[in-house]
Each structure stands twice: as structure tokens, then as C-alpha cells.
N, C-alpha and C. Protein backbone atom coordinates (compact mmCIF):
# COMPACT_ATOMS: atom_id res chain seq x y z
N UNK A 1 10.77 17.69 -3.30
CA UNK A 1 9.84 16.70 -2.79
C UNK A 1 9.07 17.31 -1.62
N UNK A 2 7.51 16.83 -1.24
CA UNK A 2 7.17 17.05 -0.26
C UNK A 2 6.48 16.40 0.16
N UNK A 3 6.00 16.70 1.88
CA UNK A 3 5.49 15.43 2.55
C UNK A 3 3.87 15.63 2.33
N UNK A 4 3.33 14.38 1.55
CA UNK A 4 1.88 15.20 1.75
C UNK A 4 0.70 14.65 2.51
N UNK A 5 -0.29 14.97 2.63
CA UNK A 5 -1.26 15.06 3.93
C UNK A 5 -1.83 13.10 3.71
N UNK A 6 -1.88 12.16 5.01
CA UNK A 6 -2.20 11.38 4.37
C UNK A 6 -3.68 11.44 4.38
N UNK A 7 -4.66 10.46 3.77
CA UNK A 7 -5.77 10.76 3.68
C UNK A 7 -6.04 9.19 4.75
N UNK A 8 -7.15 9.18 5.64
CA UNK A 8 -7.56 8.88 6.90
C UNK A 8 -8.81 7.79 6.50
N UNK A 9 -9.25 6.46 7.00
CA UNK A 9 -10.64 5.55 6.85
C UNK A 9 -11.45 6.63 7.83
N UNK A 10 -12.68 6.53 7.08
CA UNK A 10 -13.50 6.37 5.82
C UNK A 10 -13.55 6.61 5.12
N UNK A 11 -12.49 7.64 4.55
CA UNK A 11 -12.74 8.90 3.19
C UNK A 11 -12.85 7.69 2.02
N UNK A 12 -13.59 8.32 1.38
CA UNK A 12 -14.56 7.46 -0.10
C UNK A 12 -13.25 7.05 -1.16
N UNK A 13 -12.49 7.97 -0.96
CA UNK A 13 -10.94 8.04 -1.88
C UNK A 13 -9.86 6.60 -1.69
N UNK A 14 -10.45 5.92 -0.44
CA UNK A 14 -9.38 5.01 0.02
C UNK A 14 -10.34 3.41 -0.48
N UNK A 15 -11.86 3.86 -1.00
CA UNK A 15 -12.83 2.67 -1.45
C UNK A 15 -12.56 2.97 -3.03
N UNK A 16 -11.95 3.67 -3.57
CA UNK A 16 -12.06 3.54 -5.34
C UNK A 16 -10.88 3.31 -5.76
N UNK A 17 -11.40 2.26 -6.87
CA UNK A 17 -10.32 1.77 -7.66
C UNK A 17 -9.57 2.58 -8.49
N UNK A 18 -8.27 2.58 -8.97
CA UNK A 18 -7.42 3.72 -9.28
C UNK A 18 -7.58 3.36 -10.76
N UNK A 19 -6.91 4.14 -11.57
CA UNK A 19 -6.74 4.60 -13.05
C UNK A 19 -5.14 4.47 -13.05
N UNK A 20 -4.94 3.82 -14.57
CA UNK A 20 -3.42 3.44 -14.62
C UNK A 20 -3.01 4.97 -15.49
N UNK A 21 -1.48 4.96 -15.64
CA UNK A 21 -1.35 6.15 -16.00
C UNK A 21 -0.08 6.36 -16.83
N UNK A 22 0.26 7.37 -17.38
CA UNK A 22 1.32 7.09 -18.15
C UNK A 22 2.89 7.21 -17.55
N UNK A 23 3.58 6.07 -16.98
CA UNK A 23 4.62 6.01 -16.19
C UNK A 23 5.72 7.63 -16.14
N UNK A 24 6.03 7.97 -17.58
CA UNK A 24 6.93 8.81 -18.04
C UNK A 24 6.24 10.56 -18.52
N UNK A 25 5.12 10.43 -17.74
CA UNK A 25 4.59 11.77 -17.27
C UNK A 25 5.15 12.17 -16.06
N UNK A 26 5.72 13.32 -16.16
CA UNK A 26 6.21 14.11 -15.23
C UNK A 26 5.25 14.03 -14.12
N UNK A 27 4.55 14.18 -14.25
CA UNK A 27 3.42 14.53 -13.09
C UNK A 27 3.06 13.47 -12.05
N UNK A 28 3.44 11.89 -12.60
CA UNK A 28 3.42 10.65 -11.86
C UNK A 28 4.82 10.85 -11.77
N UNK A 29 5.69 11.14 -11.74
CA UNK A 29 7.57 10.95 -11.06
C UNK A 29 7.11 11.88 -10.00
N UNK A 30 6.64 13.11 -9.94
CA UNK A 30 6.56 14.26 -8.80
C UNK A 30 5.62 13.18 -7.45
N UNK A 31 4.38 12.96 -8.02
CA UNK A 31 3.65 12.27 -7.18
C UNK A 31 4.53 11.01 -6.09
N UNK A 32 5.48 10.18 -7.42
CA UNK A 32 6.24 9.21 -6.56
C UNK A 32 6.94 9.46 -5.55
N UNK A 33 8.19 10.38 -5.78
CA UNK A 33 9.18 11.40 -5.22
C UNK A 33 8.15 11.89 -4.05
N UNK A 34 7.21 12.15 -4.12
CA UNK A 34 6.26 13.06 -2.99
C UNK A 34 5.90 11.69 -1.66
N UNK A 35 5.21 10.81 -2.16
CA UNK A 35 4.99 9.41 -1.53
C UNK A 35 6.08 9.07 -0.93
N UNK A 36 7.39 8.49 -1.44
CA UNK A 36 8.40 8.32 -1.18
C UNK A 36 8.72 9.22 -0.09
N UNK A 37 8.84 10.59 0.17
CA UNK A 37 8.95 11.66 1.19
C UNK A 37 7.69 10.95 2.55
N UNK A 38 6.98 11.07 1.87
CA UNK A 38 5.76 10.76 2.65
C UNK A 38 5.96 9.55 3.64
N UNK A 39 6.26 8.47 2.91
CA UNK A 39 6.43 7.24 3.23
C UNK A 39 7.15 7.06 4.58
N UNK A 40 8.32 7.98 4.39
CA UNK A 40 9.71 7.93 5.57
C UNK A 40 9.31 8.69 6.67
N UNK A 41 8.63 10.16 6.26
CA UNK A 41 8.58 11.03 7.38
C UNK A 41 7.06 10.38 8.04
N UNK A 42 6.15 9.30 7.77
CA UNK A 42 5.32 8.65 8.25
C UNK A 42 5.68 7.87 9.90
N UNK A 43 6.47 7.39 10.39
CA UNK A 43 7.47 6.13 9.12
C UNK A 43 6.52 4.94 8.51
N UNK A 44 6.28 4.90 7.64
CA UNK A 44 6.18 3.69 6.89
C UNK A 44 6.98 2.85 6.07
N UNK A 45 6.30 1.76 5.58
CA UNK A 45 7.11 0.74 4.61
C UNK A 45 6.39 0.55 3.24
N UNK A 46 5.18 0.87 3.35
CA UNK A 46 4.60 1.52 1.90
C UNK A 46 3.68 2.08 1.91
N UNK A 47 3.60 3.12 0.82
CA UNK A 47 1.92 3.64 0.52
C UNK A 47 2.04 3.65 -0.85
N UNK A 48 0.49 3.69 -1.10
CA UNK A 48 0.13 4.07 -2.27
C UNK A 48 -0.74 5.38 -2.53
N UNK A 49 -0.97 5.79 -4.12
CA UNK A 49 -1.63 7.01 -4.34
C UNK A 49 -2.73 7.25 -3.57
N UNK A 50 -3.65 6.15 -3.26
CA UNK A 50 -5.17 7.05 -3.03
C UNK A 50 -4.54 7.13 -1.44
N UNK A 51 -3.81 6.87 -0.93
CA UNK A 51 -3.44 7.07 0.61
C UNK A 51 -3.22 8.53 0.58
N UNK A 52 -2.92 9.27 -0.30
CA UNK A 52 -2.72 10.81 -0.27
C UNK A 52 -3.48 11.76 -1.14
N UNK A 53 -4.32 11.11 -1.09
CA UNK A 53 -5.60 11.34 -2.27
C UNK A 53 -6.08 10.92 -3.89
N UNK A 54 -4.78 10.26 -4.44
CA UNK A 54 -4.83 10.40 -5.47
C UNK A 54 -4.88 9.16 -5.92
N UNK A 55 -5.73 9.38 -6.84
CA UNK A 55 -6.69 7.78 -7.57
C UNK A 55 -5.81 7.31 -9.02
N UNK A 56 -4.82 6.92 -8.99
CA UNK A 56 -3.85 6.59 -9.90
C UNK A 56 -2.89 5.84 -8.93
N UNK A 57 -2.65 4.86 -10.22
CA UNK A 57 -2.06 3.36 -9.62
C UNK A 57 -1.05 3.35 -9.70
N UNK A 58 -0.28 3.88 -8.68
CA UNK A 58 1.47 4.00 -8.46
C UNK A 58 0.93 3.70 -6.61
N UNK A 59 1.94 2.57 -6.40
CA UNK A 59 2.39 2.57 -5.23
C UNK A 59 4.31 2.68 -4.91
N UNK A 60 4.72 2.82 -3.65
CA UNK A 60 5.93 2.67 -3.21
C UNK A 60 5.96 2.04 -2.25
N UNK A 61 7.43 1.27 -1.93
CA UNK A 61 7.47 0.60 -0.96
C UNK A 61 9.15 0.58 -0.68
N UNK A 62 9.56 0.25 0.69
CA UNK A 62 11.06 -0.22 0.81
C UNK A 62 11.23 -0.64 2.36
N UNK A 63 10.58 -1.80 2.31
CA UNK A 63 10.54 -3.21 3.69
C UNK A 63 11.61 -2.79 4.19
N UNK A 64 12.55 -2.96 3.74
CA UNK A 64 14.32 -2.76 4.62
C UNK A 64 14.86 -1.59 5.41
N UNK A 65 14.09 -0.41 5.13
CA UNK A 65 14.85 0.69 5.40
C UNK A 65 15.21 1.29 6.77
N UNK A 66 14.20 0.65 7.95
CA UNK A 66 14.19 0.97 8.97
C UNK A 66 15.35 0.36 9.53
N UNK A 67 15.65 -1.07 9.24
CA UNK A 67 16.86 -2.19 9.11
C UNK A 67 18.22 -2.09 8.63
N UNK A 68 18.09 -0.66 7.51
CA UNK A 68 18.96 -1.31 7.10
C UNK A 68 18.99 -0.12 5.97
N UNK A 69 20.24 -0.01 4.96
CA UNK A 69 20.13 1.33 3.86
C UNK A 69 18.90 1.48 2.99
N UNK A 70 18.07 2.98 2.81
CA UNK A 70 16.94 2.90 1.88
C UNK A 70 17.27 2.16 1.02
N UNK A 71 16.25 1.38 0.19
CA UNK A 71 16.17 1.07 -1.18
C UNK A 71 14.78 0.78 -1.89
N UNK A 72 14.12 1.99 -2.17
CA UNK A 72 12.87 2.43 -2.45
C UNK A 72 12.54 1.76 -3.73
N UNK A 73 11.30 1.28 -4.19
CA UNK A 73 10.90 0.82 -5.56
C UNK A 73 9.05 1.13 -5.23
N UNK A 74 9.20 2.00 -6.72
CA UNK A 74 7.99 2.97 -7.00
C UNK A 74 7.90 2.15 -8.21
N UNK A 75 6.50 1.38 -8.05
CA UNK A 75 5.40 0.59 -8.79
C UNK A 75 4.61 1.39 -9.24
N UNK A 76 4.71 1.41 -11.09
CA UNK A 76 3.63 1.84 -11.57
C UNK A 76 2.76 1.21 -12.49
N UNK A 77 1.29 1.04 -12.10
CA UNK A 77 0.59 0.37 -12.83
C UNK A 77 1.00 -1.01 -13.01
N UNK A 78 1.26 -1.32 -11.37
CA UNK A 78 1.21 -2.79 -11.11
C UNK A 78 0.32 -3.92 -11.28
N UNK A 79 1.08 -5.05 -11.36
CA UNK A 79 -0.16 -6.85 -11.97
C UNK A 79 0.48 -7.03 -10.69
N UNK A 80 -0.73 -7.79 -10.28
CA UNK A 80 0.29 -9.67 -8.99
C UNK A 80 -0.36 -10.44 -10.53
N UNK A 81 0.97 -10.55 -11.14
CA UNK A 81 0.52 -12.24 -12.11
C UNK A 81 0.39 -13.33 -11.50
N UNK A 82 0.30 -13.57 -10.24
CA UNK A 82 0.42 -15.06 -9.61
C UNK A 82 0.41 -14.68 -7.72
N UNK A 83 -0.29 -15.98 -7.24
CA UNK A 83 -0.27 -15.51 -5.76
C UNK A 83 -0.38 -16.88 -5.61
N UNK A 84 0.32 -17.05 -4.14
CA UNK A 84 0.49 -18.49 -4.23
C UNK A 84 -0.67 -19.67 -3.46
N UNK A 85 -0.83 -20.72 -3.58
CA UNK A 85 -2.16 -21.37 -2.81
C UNK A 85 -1.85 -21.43 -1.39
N UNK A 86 -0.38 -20.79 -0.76
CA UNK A 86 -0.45 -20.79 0.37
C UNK A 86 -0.61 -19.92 1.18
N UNK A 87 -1.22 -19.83 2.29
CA UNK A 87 -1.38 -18.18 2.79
C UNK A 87 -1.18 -18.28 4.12
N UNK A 88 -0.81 -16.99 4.85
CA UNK A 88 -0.35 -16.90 6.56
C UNK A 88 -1.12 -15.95 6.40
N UNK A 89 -1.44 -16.34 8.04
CA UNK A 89 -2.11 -14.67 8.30
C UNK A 89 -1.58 -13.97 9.48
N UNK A 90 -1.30 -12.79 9.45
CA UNK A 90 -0.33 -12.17 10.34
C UNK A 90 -0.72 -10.59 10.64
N UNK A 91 -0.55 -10.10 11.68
CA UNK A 91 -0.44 -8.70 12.10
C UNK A 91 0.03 -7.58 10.28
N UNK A 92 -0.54 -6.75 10.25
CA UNK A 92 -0.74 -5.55 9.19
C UNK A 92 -1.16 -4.36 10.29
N UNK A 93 -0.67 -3.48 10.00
CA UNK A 93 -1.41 -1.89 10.11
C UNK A 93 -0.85 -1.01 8.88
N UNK A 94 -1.79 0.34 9.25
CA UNK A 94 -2.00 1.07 7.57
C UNK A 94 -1.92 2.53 8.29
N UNK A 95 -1.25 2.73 6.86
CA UNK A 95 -0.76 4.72 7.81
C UNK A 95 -2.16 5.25 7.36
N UNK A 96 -3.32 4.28 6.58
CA UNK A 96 -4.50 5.26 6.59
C UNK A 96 -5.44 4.72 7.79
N UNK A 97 -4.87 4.29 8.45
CA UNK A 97 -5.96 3.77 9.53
C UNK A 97 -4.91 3.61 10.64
N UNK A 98 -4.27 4.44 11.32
CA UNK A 98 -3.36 4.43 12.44
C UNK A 98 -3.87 3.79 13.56
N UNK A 99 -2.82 3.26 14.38
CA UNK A 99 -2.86 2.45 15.59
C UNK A 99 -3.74 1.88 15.16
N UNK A 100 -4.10 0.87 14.88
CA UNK A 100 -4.98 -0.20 14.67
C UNK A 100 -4.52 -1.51 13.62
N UNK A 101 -3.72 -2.28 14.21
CA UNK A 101 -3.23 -3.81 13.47
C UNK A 101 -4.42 -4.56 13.62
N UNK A 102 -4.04 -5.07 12.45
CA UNK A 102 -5.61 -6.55 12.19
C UNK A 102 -4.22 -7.49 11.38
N UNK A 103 -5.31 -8.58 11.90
CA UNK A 103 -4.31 -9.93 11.42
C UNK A 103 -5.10 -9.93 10.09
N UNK A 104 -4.73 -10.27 9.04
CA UNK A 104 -4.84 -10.40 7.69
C UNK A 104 -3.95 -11.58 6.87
N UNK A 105 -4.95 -12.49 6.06
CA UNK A 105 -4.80 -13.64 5.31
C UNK A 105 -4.01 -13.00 3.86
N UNK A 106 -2.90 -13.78 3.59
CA UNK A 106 -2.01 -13.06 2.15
C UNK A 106 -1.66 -14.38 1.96
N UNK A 107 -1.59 -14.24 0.87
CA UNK A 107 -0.74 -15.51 -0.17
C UNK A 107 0.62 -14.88 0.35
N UNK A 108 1.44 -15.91 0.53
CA UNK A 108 3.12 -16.18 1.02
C UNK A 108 4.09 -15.64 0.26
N UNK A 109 3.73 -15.90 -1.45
CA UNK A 109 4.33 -15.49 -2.43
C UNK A 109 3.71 -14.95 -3.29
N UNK A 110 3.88 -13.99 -4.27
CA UNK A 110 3.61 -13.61 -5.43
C UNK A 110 4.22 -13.47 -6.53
N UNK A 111 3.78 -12.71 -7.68
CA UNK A 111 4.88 -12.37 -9.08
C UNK A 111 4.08 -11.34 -9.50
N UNK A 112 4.88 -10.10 -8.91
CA UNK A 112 4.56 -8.91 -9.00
C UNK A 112 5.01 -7.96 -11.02
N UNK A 113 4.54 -8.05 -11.34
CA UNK A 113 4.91 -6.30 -12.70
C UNK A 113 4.88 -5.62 -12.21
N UNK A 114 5.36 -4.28 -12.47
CA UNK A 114 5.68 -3.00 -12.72
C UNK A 114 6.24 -2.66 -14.08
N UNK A 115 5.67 -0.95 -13.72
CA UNK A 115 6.81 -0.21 -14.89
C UNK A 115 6.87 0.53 -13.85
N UNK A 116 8.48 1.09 -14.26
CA UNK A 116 9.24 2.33 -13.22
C UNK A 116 9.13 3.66 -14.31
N UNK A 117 9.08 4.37 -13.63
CA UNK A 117 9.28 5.88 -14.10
C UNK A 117 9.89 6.21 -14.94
N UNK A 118 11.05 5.40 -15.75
CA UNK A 118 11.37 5.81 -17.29
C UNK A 118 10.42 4.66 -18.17
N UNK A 119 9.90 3.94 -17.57
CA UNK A 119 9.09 3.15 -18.17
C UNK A 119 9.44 1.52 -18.57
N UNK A 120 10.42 1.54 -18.29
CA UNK A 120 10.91 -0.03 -18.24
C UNK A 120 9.53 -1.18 -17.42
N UNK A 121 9.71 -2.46 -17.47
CA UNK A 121 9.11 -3.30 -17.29
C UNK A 121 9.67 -4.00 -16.31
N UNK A 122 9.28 -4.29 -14.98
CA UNK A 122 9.52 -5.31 -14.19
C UNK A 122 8.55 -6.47 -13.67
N UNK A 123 9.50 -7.40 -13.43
CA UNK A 123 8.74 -8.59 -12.68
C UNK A 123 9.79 -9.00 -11.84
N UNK A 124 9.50 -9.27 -10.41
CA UNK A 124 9.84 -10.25 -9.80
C UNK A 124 9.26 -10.82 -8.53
N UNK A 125 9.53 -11.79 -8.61
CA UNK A 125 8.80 -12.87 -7.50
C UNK A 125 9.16 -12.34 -6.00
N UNK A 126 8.29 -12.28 -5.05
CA UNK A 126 8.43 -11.86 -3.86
C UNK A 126 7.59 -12.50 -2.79
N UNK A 127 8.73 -13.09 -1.55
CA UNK A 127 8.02 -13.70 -0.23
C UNK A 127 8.13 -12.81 0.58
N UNK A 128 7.66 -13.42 2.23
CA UNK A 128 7.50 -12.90 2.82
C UNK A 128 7.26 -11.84 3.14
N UNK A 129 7.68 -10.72 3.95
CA UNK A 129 7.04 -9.25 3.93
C UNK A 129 7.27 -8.78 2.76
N UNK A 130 8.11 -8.85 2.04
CA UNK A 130 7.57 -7.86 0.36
C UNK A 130 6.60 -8.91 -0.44
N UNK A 131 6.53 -9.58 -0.16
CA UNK A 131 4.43 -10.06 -0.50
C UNK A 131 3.55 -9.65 0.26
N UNK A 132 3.75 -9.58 1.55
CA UNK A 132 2.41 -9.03 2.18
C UNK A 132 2.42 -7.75 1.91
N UNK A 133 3.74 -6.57 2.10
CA UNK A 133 3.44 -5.20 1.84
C UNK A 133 3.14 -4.97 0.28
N UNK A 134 3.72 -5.74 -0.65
CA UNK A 134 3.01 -5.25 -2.15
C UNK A 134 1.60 -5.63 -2.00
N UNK A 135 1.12 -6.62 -1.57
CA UNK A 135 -0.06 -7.06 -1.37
C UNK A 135 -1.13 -5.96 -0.88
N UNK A 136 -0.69 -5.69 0.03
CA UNK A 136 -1.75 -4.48 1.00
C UNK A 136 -1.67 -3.37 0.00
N UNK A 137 -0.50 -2.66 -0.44
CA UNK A 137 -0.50 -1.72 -1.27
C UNK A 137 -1.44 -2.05 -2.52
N UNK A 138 -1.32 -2.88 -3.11
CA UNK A 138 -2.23 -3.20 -4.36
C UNK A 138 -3.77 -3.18 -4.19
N UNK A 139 -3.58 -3.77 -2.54
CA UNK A 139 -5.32 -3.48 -2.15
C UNK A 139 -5.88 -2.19 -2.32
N UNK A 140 -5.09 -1.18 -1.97
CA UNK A 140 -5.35 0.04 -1.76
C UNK A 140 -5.43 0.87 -3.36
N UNK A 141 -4.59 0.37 -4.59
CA UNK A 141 -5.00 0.47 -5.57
C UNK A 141 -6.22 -0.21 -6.54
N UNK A 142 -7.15 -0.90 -5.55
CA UNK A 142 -8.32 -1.67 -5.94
C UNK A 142 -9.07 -0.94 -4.84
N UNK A 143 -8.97 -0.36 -4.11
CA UNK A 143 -10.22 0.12 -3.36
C UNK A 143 -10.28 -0.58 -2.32
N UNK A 144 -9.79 -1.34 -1.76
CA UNK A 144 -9.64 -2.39 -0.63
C UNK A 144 -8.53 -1.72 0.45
N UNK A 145 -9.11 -1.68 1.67
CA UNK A 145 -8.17 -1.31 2.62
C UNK A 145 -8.04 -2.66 3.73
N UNK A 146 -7.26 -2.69 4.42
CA UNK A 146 -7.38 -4.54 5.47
C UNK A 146 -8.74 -4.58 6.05
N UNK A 147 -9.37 -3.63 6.48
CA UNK A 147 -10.94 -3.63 7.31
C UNK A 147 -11.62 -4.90 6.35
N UNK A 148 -11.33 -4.53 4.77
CA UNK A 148 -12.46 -5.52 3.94
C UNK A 148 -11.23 -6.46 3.86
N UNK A 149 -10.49 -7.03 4.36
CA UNK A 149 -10.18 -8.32 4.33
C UNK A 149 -10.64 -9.27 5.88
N UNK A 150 -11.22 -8.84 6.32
CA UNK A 150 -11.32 -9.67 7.67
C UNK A 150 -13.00 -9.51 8.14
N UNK A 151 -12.99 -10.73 8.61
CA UNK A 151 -14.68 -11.57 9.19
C UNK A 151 -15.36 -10.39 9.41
N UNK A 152 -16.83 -10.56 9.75
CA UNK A 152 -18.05 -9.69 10.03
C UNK A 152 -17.29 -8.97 11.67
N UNK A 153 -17.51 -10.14 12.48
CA UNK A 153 -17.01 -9.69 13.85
C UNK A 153 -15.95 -8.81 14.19
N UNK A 154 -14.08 -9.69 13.37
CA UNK A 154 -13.43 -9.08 13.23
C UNK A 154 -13.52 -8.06 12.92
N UNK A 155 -13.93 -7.25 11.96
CA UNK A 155 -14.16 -5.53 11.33
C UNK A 155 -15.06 -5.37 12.43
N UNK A 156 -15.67 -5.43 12.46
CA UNK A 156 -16.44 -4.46 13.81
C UNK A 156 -15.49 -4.50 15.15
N UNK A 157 -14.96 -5.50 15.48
CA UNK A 157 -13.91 -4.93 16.57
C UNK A 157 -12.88 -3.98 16.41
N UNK A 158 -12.46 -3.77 15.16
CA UNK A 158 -11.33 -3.28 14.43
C UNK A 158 -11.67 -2.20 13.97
N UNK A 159 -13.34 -2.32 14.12
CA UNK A 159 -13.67 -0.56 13.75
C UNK A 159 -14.10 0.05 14.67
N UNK A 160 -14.30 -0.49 15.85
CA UNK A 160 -14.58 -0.01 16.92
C UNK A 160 -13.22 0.60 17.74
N UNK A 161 -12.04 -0.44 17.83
CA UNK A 161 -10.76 -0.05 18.31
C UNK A 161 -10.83 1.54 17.51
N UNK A 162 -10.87 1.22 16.19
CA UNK A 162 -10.61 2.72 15.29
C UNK A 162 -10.95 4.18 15.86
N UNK A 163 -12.18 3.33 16.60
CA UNK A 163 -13.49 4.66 16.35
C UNK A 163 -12.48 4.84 17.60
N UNK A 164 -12.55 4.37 18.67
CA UNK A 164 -11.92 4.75 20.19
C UNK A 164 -10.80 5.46 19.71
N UNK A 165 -9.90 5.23 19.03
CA UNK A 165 -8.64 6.28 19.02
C UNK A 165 -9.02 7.15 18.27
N UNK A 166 -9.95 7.43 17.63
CA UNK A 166 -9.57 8.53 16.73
C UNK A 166 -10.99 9.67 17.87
N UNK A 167 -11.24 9.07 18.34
CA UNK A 167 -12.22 9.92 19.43
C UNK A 167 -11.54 11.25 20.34
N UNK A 168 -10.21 10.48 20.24
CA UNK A 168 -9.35 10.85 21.88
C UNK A 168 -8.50 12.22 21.01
């Protein structure tokens, strides 16, 4: 496994929508395994492909680990079949846009698919932070990073905070 470079807002790679792929290609298990590396020595709680350049729809995630024993789950060619009519909006930041939290609107619950890496099929329903972090991750496999979830004003303060740290 290795840790690989993450890729940084604005790059054009973090605005395009990804390509699904064939779960039980070697070449998407290396990529996961690589993310997964990535993810920890970040620290993060998820990324997805185009966060490390790559435009294929596998994300990872594992909310608990900082808390508590890893337990990693690598989404490939994920659905939200369902999001719920209720939504909070709460503090988010993104290992592609460091130091910089924005409050961001998420449905509470979802009903996430996957296939895993031998190719099996999952679903299951998920609140609280594993809805908001599958959530953000999925953005990022649509081309959406949190900047395009929040008001005219909001993003310009939030890209301005940006611009200031990444100046220094």
C-alpha cells in the first residue's frame, strides 16, 4: 500500500463526475488499499478517488477509527437510494480543501449501495455522521466538493478563508 499525493481545490479533477468501474479489477482493490493508507496517514474519516486524482467511483470511509478500533468500508460504485426529508446542518471540512470547515445542509439519514471488492452487493441505512461522511464522499464522486453546497456569500467567505491559508 501507499500513501498517495492528495489532490488540492481548484484542481478541475475534484469538479468531474467519476466513471463506475469494475469492482473485481485488480487495479480498483490497489487504488482502495492506497486511499485507505491515505485516509489514516491524512488523518481522515473519508476520501474518495478524485481526492487523489482519480476519476472512478470508489470511495472509503471509517467514522470510528480515531475513537475507537479501525473498521474501514471501501464503496464501490455507490447509490444513496433514499435521503431523508430531514436535514441538519453542521460543521464539515475536506482533506481537499484543508483548514477550512463550512457548515453544510445533509439529509440526517440515508440508504446507501455498494459493491465491495469481491463484488458482493451492499445496502445499509445510515444516520448521523456515517450519513454526512458518505454524503460528502459521494459529492466528491459527482463533482461536488462542500464550497458548491453553501450560499453565494457563504462560498466567498470560505474561499477567501481558503485563499488566506493557502497564501501563508
Amino acid at each position: 500500500m501507499a500513501v498517495l499525493p492528495i489532490v488540492f481545490w481548484p484542481d478541475a479533477r475534484l469538479s468531474t463526475r467519476c466513471e463506475a468501474v469494475d469492482p473485481r479489477d485488480p487495479s480498483v482493490a490497489q487504488l482502495a488499499h492506497d486511499m485507505l493508507e491515505t485516509m489514516y496517514a491524512a488523518p481522515g474519516r473519508g476520501l474518495a478517488a478524485p481526492q487523489v486524482g482519480v476519476a472512478k467511483r470508489v470511495f472509503v470511509m471509517d467514522i470510528g477509527w480515531k475513537e475507537g478500533p479501525k473498521a474501514p468500508v471501501i464503496c464501490v460504485n455507490p447509490r444513496i437510494l433514499w435521503r431523508s426529508d430531514t436535514a441538519a446542518t453542521g460543521p464539515e471540512g475536506c482533506l481537499s480543501i484543508p483548514e477550512v470547515v463550512t457548515d453544510v445542509a445533509r439529509a440526517t439519514e440515508i440508504r446507501l449501495a455498494w459493491t465491495d471488492l469481491s463484488g458482493a452487493e451492499h445496502e445499509e441505512h445510515l444516520t448521523g455522521f456515517a450519513a454526512i461522511c458518505a454524503q460528502h464522499e459521494y459529492d466528491h464522486l459527482e463533482g461536488i466538493v462542500t464550497f458548491d453546497r453553501l450560499g453565494l456569500e457563504a462560498r466567498r467567505m470560505a474561499e477567501a478563508v481558503y485563499a488566506d491559508r493557502t497564501r501563508t
